[in-house]
C-alpha atoms as a PDB file:
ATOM      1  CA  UNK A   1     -48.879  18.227 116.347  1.00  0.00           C
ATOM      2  CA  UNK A   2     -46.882  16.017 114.372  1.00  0.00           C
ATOM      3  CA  UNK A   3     -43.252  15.940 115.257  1.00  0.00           C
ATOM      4  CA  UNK A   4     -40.675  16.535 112.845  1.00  0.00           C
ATOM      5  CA  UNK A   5     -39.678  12.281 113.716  1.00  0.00           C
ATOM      6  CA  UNK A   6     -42.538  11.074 112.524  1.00  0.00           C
ATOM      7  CA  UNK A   7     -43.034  13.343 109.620  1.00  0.00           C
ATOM      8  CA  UNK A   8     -39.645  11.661 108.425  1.00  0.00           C
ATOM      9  CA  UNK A   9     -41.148   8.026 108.986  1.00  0.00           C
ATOM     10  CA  UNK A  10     -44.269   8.697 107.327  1.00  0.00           C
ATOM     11  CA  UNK A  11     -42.127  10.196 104.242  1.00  0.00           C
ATOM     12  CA  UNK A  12     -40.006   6.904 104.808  1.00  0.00           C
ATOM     13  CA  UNK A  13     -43.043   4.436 104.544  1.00  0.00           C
ATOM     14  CA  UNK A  14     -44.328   6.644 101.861  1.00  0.00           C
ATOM     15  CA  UNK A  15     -40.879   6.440  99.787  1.00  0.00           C
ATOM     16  CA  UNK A  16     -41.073   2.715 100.242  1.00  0.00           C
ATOM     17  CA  UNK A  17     -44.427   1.950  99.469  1.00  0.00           C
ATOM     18  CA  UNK A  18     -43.831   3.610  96.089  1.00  0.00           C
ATOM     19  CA  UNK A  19     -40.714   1.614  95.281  1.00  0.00           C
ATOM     20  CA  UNK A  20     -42.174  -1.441  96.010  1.00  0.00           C
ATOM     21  CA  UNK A  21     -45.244  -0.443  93.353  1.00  0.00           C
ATOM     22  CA  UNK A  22     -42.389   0.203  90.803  1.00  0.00           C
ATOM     23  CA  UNK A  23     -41.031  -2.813  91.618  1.00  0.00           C
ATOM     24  CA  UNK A  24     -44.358  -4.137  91.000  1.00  0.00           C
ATOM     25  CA  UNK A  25     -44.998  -2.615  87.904  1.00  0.00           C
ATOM     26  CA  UNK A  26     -41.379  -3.196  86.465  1.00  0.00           C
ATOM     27  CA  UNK A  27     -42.018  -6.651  86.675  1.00  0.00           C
ATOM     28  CA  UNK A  28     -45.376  -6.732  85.413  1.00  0.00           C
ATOM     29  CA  UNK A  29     -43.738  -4.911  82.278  1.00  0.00           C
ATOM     30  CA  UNK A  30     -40.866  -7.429  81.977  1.00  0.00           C
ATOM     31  CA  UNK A  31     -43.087 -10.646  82.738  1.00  0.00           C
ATOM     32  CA  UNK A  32     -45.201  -8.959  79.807  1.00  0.00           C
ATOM     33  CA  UNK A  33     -42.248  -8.256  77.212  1.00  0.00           C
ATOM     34  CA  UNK A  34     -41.042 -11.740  78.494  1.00  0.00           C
ATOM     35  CA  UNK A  35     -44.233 -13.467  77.365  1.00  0.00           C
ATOM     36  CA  UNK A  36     -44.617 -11.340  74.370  1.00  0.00           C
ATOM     37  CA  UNK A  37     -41.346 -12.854  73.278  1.00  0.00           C
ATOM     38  CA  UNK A  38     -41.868 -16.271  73.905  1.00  0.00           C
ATOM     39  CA  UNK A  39     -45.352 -15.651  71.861  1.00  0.00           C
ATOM     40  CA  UNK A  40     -43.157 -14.568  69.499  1.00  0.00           C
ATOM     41  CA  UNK A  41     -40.141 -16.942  69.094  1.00  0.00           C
ATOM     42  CA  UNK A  42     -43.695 -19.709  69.444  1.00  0.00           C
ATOM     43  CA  UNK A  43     -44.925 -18.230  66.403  1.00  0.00           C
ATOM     44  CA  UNK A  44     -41.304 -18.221  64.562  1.00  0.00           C
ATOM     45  CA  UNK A  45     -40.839 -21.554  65.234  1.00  0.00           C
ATOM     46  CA  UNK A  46     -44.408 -22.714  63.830  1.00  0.00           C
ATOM     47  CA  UNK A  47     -43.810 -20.611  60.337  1.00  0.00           C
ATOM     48  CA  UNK A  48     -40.118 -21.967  60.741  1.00  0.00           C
ATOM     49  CA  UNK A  49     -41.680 -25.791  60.800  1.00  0.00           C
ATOM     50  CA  UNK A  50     -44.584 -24.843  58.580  1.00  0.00           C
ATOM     51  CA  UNK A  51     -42.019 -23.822  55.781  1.00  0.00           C
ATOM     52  CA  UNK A  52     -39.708 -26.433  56.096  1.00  0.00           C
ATOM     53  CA  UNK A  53     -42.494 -28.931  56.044  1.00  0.00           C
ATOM     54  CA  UNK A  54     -44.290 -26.707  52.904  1.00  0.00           C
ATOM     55  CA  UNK A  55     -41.125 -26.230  51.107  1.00  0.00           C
ATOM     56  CA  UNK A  56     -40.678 -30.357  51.367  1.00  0.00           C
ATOM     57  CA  UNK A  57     -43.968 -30.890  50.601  1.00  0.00           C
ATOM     58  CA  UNK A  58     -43.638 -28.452  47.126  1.00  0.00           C
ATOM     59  CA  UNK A  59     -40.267 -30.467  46.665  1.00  0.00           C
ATOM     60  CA  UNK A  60     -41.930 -33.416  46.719  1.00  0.00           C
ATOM     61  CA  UNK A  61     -44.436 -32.394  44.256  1.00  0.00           C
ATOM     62  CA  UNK A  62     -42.182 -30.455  42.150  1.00  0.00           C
ATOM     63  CA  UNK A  63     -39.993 -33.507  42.135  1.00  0.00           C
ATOM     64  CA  UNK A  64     -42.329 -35.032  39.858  1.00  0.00           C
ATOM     65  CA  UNK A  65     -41.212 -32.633  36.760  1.00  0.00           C
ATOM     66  CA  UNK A  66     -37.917 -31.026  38.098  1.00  0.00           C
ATOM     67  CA  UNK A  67     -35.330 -34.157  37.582  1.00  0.00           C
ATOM     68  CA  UNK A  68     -34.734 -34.195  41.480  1.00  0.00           C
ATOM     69  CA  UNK A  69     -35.128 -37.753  42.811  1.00  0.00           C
ATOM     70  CA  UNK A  70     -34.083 -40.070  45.826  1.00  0.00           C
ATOM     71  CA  UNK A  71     -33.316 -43.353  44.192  1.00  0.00           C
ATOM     72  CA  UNK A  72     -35.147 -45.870  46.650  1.00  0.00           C
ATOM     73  CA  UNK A  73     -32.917 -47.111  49.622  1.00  0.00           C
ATOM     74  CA  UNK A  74     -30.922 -50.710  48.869  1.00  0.00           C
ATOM     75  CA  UNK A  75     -31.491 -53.312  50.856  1.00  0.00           C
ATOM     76  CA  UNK A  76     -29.063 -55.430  53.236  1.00  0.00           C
ATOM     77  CA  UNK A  77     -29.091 -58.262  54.743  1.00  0.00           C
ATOM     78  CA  UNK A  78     -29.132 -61.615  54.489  1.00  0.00           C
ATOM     79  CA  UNK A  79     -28.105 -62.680  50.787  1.00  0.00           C
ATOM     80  CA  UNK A  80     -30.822 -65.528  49.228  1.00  0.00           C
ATOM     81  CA  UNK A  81     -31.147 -67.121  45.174  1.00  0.00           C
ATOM     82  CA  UNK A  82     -33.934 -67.188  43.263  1.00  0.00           C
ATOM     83  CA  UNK A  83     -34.961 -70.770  42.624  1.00  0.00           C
ATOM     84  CA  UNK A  84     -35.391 -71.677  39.333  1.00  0.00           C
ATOM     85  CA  UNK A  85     -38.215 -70.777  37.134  1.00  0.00           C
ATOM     86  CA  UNK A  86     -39.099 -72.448  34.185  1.00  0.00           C
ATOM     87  CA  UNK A  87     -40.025 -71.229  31.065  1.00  0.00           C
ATOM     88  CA  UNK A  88     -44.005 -71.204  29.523  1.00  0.00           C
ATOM     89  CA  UNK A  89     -45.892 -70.488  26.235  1.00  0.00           C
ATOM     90  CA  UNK A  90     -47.155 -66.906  26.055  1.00  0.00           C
ATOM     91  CA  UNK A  91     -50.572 -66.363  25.655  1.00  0.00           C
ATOM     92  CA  UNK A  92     -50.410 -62.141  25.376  1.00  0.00           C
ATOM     93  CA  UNK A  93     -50.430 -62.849  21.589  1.00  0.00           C
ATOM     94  CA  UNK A  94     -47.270 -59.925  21.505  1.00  0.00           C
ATOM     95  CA  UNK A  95     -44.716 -61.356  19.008  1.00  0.00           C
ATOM     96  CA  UNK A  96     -41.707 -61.972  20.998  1.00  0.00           C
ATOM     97  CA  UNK A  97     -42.640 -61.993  24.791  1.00  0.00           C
ATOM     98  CA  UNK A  98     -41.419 -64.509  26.970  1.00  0.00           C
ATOM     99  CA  UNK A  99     -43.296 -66.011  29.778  1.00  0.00           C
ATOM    100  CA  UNK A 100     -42.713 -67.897  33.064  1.00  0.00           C
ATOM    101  CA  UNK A 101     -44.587 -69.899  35.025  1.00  0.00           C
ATOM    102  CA  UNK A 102     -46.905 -68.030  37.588  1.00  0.00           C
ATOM    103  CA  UNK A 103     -48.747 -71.132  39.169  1.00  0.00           C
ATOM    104  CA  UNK A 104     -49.293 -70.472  42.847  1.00  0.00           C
ATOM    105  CA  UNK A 105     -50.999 -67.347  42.995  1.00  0.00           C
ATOM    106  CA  UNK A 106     -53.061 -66.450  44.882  1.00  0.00           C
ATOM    107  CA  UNK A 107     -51.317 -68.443  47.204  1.00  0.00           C
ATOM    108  CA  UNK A 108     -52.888 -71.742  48.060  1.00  0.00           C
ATOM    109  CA  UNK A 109     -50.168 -72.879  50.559  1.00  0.00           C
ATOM    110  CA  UNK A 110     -48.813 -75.629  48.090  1.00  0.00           C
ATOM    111  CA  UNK A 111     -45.260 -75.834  46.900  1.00  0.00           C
ATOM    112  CA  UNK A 112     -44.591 -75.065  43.285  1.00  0.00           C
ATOM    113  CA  UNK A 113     -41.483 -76.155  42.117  1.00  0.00           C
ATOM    114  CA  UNK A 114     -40.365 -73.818  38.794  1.00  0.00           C
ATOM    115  CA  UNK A 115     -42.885 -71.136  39.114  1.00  0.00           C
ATOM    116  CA  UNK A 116     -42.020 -67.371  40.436  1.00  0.00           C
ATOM    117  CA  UNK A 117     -41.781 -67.312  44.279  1.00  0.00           C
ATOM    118  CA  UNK A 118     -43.983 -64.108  46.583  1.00  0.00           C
ATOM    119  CA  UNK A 119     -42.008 -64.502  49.198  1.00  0.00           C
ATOM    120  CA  UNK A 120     -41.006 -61.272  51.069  1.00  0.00           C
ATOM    121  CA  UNK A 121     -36.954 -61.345  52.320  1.00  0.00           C
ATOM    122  CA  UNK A 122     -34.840 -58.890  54.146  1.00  0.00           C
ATOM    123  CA  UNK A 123     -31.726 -59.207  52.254  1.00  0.00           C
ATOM    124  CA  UNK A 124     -30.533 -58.924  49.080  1.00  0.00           C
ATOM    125  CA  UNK A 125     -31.802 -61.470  46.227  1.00  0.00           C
ATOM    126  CA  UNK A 126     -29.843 -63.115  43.240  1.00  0.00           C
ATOM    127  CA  UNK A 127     -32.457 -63.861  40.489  1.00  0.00           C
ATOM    128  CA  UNK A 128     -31.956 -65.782  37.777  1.00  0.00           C
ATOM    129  CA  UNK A 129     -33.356 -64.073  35.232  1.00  0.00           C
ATOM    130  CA  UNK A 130     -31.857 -60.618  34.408  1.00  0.00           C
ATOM    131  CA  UNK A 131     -34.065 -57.888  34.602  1.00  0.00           C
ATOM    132  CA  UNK A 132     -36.363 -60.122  36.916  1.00  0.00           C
ATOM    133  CA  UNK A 133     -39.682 -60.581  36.248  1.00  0.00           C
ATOM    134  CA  UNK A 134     -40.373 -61.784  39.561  1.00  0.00           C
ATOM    135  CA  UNK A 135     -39.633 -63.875  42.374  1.00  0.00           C
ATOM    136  CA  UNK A 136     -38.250 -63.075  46.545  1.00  0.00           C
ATOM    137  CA  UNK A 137     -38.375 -59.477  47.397  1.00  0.00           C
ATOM    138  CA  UNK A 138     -38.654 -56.929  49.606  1.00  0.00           C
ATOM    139  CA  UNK A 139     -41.665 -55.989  51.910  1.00  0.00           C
ATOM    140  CA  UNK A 140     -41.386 -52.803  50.679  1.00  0.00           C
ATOM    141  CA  UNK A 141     -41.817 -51.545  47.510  1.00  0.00           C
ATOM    142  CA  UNK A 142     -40.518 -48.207  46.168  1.00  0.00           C
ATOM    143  CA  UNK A 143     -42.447 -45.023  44.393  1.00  0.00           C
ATOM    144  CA  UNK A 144     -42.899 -46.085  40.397  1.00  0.00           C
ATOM    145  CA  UNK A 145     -41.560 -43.293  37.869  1.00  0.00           C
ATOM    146  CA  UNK A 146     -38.724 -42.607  35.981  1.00  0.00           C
ATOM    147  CA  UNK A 147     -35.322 -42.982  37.399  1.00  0.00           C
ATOM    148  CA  UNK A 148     -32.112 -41.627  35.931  1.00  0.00           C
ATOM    149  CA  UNK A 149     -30.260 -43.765  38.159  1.00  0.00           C
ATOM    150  CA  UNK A 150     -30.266 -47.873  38.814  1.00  0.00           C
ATOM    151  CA  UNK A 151     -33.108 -48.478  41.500  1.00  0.00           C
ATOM    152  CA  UNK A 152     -33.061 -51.897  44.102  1.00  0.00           C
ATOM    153  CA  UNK A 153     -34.299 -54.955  41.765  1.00  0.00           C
ATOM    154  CA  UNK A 154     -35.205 -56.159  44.850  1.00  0.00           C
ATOM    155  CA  UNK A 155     -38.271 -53.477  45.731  1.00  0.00           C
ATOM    156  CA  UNK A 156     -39.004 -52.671  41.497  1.00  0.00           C
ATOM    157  CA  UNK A 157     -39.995 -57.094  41.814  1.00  0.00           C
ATOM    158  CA  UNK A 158     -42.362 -55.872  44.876  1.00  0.00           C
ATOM    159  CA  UNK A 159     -43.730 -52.832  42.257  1.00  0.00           C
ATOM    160  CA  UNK A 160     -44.029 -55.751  39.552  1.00  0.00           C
ATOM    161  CA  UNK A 161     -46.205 -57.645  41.631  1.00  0.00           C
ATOM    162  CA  UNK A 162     -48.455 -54.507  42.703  1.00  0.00           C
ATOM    163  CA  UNK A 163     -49.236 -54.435  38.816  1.00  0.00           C
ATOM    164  CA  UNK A 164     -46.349 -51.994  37.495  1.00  0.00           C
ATOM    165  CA  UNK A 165     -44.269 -52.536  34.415  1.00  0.00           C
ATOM    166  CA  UNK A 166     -40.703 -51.901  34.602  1.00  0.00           C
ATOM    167  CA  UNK A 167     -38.727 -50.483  31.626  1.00  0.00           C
ATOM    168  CA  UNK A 168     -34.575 -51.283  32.619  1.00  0.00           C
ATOM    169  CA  UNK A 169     -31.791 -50.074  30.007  1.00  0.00           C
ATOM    170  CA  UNK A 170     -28.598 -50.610  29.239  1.00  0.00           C
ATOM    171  CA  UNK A 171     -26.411 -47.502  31.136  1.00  0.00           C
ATOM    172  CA  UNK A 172     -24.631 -46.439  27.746  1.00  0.00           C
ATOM    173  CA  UNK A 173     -27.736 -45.949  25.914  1.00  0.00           C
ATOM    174  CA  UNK A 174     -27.713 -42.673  24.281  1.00  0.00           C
ATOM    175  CA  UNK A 175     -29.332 -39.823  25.994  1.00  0.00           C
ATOM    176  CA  UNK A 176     -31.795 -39.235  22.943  1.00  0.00           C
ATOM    177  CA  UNK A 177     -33.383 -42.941  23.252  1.00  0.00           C
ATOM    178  CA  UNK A 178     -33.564 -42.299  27.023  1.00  0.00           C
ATOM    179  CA  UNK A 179     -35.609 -39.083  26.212  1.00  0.00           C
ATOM    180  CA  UNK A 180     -37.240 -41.186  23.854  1.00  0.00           C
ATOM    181  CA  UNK A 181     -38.134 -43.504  26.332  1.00  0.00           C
ATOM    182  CA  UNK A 182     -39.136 -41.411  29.336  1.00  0.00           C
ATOM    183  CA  UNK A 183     -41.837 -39.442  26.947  1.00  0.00           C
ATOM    184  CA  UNK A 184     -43.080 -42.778  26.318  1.00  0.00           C
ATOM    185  CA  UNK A 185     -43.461 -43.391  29.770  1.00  0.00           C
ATOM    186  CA  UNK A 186     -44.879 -39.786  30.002  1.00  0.00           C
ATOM    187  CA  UNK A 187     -47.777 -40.355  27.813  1.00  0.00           C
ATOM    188  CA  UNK A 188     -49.079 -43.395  29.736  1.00  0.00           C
ATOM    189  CA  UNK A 189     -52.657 -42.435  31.477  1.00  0.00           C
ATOM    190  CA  UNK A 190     -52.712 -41.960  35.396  1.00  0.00           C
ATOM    191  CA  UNK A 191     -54.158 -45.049  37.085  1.00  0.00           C
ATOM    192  CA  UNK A 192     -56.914 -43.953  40.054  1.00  0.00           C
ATOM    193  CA  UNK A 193     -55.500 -45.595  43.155  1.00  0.00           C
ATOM    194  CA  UNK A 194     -58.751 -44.991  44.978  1.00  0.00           C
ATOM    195  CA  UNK A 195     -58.991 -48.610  46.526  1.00  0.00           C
ATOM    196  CA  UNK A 196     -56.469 -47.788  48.275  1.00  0.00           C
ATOM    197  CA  UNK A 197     -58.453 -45.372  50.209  1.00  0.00           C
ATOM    198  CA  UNK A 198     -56.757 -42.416  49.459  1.00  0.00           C
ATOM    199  CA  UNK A 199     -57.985 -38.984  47.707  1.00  0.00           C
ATOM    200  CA  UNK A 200     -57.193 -38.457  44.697  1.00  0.00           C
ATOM    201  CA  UNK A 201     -54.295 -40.440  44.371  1.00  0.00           C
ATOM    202  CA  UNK A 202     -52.850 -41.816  41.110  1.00  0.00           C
ATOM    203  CA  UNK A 203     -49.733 -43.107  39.298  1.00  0.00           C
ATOM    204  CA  UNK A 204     -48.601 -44.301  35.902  1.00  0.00           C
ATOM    205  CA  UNK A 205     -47.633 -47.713  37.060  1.00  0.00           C
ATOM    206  CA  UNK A 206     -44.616 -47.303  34.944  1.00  0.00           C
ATOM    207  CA  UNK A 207     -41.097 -47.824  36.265  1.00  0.00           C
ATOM    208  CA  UNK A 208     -38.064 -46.605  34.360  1.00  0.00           C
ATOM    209  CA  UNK A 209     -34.499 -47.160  35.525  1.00  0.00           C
ATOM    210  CA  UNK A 210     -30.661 -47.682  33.645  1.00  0.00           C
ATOM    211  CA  UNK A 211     -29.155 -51.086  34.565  1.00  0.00           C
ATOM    212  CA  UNK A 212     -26.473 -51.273  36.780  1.00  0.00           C
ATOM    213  CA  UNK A 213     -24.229 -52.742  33.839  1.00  0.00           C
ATOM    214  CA  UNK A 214     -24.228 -53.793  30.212  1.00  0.00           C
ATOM    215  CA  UNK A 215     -25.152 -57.083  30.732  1.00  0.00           C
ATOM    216  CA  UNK A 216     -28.888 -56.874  29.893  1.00  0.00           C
ATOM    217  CA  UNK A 217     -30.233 -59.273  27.369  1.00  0.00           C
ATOM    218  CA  UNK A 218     -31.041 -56.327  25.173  1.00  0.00           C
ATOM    219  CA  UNK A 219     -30.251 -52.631  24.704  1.00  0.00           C
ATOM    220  CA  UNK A 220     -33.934 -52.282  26.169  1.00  0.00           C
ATOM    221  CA  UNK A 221     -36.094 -54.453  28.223  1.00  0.00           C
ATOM    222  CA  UNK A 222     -39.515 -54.503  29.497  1.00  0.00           C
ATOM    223  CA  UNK A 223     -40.859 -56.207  32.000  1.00  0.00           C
ATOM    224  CA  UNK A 224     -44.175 -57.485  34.509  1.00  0.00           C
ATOM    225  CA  UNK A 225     -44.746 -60.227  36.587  1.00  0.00           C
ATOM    226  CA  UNK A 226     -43.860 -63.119  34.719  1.00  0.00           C
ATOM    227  CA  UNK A 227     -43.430 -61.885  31.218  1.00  0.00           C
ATOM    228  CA  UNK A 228     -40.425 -59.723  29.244  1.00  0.00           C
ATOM    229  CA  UNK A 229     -40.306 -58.390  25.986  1.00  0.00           C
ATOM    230  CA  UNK A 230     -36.694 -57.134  24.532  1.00  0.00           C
ATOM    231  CA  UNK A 231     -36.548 -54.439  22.201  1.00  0.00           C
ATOM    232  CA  UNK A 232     -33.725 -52.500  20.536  1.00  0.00           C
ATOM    233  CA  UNK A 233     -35.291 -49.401  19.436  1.00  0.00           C
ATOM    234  CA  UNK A 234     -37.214 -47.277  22.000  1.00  0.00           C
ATOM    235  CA  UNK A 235     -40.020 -46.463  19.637  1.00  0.00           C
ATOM    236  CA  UNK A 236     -40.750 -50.237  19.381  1.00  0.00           C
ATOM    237  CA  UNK A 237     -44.736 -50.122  18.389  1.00  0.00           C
ATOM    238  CA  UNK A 238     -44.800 -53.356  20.744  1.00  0.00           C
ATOM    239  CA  UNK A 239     -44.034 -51.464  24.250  1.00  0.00           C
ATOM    240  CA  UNK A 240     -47.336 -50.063  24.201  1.00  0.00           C
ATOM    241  CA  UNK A 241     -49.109 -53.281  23.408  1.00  0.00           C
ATOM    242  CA  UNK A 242     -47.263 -54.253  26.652  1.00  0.00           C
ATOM    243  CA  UNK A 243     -47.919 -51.577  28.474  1.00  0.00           C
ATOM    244  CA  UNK A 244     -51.958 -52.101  27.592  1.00  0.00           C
ATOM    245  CA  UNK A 245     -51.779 -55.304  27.916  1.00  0.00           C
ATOM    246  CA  UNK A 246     -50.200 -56.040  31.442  1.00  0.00           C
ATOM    247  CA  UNK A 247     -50.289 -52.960  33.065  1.00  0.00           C
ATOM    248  CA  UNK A 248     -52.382 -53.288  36.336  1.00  0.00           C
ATOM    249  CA  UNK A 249     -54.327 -56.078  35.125  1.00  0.00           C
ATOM    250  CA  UNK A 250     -56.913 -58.019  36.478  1.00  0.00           C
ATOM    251  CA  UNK A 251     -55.485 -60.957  34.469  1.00  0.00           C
ATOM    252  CA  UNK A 252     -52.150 -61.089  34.856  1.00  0.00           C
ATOM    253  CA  UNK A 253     -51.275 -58.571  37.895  1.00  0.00           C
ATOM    254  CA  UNK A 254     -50.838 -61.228  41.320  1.00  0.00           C
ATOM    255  CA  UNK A 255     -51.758 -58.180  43.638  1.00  0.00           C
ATOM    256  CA  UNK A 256     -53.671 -56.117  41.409  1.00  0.00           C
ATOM    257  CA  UNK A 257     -55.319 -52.793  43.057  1.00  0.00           C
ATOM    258  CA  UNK A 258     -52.613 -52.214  45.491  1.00  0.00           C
ATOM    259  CA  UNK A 259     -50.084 -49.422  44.885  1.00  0.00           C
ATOM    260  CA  UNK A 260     -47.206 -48.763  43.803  1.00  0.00           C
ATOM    261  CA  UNK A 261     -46.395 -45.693  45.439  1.00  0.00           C
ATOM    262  CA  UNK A 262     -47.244 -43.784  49.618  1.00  0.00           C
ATOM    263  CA  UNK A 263     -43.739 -45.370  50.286  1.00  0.00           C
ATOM    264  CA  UNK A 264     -41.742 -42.800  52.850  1.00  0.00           C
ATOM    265  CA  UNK A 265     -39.152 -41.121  50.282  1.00  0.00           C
ATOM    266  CA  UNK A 266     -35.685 -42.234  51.850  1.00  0.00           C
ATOM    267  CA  UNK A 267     -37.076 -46.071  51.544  1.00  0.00           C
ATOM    268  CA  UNK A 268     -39.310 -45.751  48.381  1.00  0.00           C
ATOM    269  CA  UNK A 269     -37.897 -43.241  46.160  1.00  0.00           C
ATOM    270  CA  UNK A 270     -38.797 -39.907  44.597  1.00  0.00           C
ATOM    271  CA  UNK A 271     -39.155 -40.257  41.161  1.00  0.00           C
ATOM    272  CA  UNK A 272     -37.116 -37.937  39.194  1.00  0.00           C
ATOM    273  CA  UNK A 273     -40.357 -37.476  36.945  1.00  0.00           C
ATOM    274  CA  UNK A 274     -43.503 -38.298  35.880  1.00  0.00           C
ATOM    275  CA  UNK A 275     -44.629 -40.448  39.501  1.00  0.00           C
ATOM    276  CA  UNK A 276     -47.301 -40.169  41.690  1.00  0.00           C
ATOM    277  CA  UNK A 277     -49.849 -37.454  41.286  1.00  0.00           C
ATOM    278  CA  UNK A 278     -49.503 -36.148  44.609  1.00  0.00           C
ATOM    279  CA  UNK A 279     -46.089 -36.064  46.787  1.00  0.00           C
ATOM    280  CA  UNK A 280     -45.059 -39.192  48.609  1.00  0.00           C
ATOM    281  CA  UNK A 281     -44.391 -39.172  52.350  1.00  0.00           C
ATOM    282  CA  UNK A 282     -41.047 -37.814  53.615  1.00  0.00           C
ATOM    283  CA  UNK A 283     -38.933 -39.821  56.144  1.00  0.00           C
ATOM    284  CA  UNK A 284     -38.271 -43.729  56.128  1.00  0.00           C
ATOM    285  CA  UNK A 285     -40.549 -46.336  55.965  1.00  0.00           C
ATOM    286  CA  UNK A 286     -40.120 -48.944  58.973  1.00  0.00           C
END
């Protein structure tokens, strides 16, 4: 017979055993909801990213046609001067473009004296011909479109040596001949930047940017490596025969086939419209 002493232990151990299987299961539960939760936050934090990155990627691309830009990052350092460049016949056949001499390229390790330097610097350049139409610049280059604002002279030289053409304008020119002029750059055809072994990749190889003061040697200038036309009327017939005439090409572009956009956004540039087909990279280029 059981005395009543050790019915009370066995009740005891019996009471004990089945807190210490809640016990259990309470933290089974908890470890679950706690790991349910950090699932959860996980997968917050994923769409979080995922949105931020897909709403920067849709800015990017809707930069192209909103008016949003970045105007490309100056540079700094170092100050250097263009050395002098001297003048030579035209042989475009455009009535009034002017030419400079381009001997030199591609480089043959010689010294030129009076043609357009390649060299890349870190600072900031003073060229003696205003717009430039080339000369020292930076290693970088910045995204071509249109810019409402002035962009660095010394990365739009970099975008005229990639084969671009760069349309600068005086700052007080009325806002209808700026319209003018950015549906001009509009119009131009998408250039397939394919050997540059990206997909489906393109860009008008068109820059368009005000000066940074009235001091340009027309109301309107256009420009590519080594020649400049100036115009006073945006609807000049002679733009386009610049445009088709020295616009990525094989005869007159130093670099011609590399690009003129992929630069990170905070270095390059977003265009405020009409630049590359798809979005440039986000961040800074280093």
């Amino acid at each position: 017979m059981v005395s009543k002493a050790e019915q009370a232990a066995r009740r005891r151990a019996k009471v004990e055993e089945f807190r210490r299987q809640q016990e259990a299961t309470q933290r089974r539960r908890l470890l679950f909801i706690l790991g349910g939760a950090v699932v959860t936050a996980a997968i917050i934090v994923v769409i979080f990213v995922s949105t931020i990155d897909g709403n920067r990627e849709a800015a990017d691309k809707a930069g192209a046609k909103s008016g949003s830009q970045i105007v490309p990052a100056a540079v700094s350092g170092t100050a250097v001067a263009q050395k002098a460049v001297k003048r030579v016949a035209d042989d475009s056949g455009i009535k009034g473009v002017l030419a400079w001499d381009t001997t030199g390229w591609p480089g043959d390790g010689s010294d030129h004296p009076g043609a357009l330097e390649h060299d890349h610097v870190a600072g900031p350049v003073t060229y003696g011909i205003l717009p430039p139409v080339g000369g020292p610049h930076n290693a970088v280059w910045m995204n071509a479109g249109v810019y409402t604002k002035p962009v660095p002279t010394e990365r739009a030289v970099h975008n005229l040596e990639h084969g671009a053409v760069w349309i600068t304008y005086d700052p007080d020119l009325p806002a209808s001949t700026v319209t003018t002029l950015t549906a001009f750059v509009t119009k131009q055809t998408m250039i397939s930047e394919t050997e540059q072994n990206v997909t489906d990749q393109a860009n008008r190889y068109v820059d368009l940017s005000p000066w940074t003061k009235n001091d340009l040697p027309s109301k309107i200038v256009i420009s590519a490596w080594g020649h400049q036309l100036q115009v006073t009327s945006a609807t000049d017939p002679r733009l386009q025969t610049f445009v088709d005439t020295f616009r990525h090409s094989q005869k007159y572009t130093p670099e011609y086939g590399a690009a003129v956009d992929g630069v990170p956004v905070q270095t390059g540039g977003r265009p405020a419209t009409d630049g590359s087909r798809k979005a440039n990279p986000a961040g800074t280029a280093q």
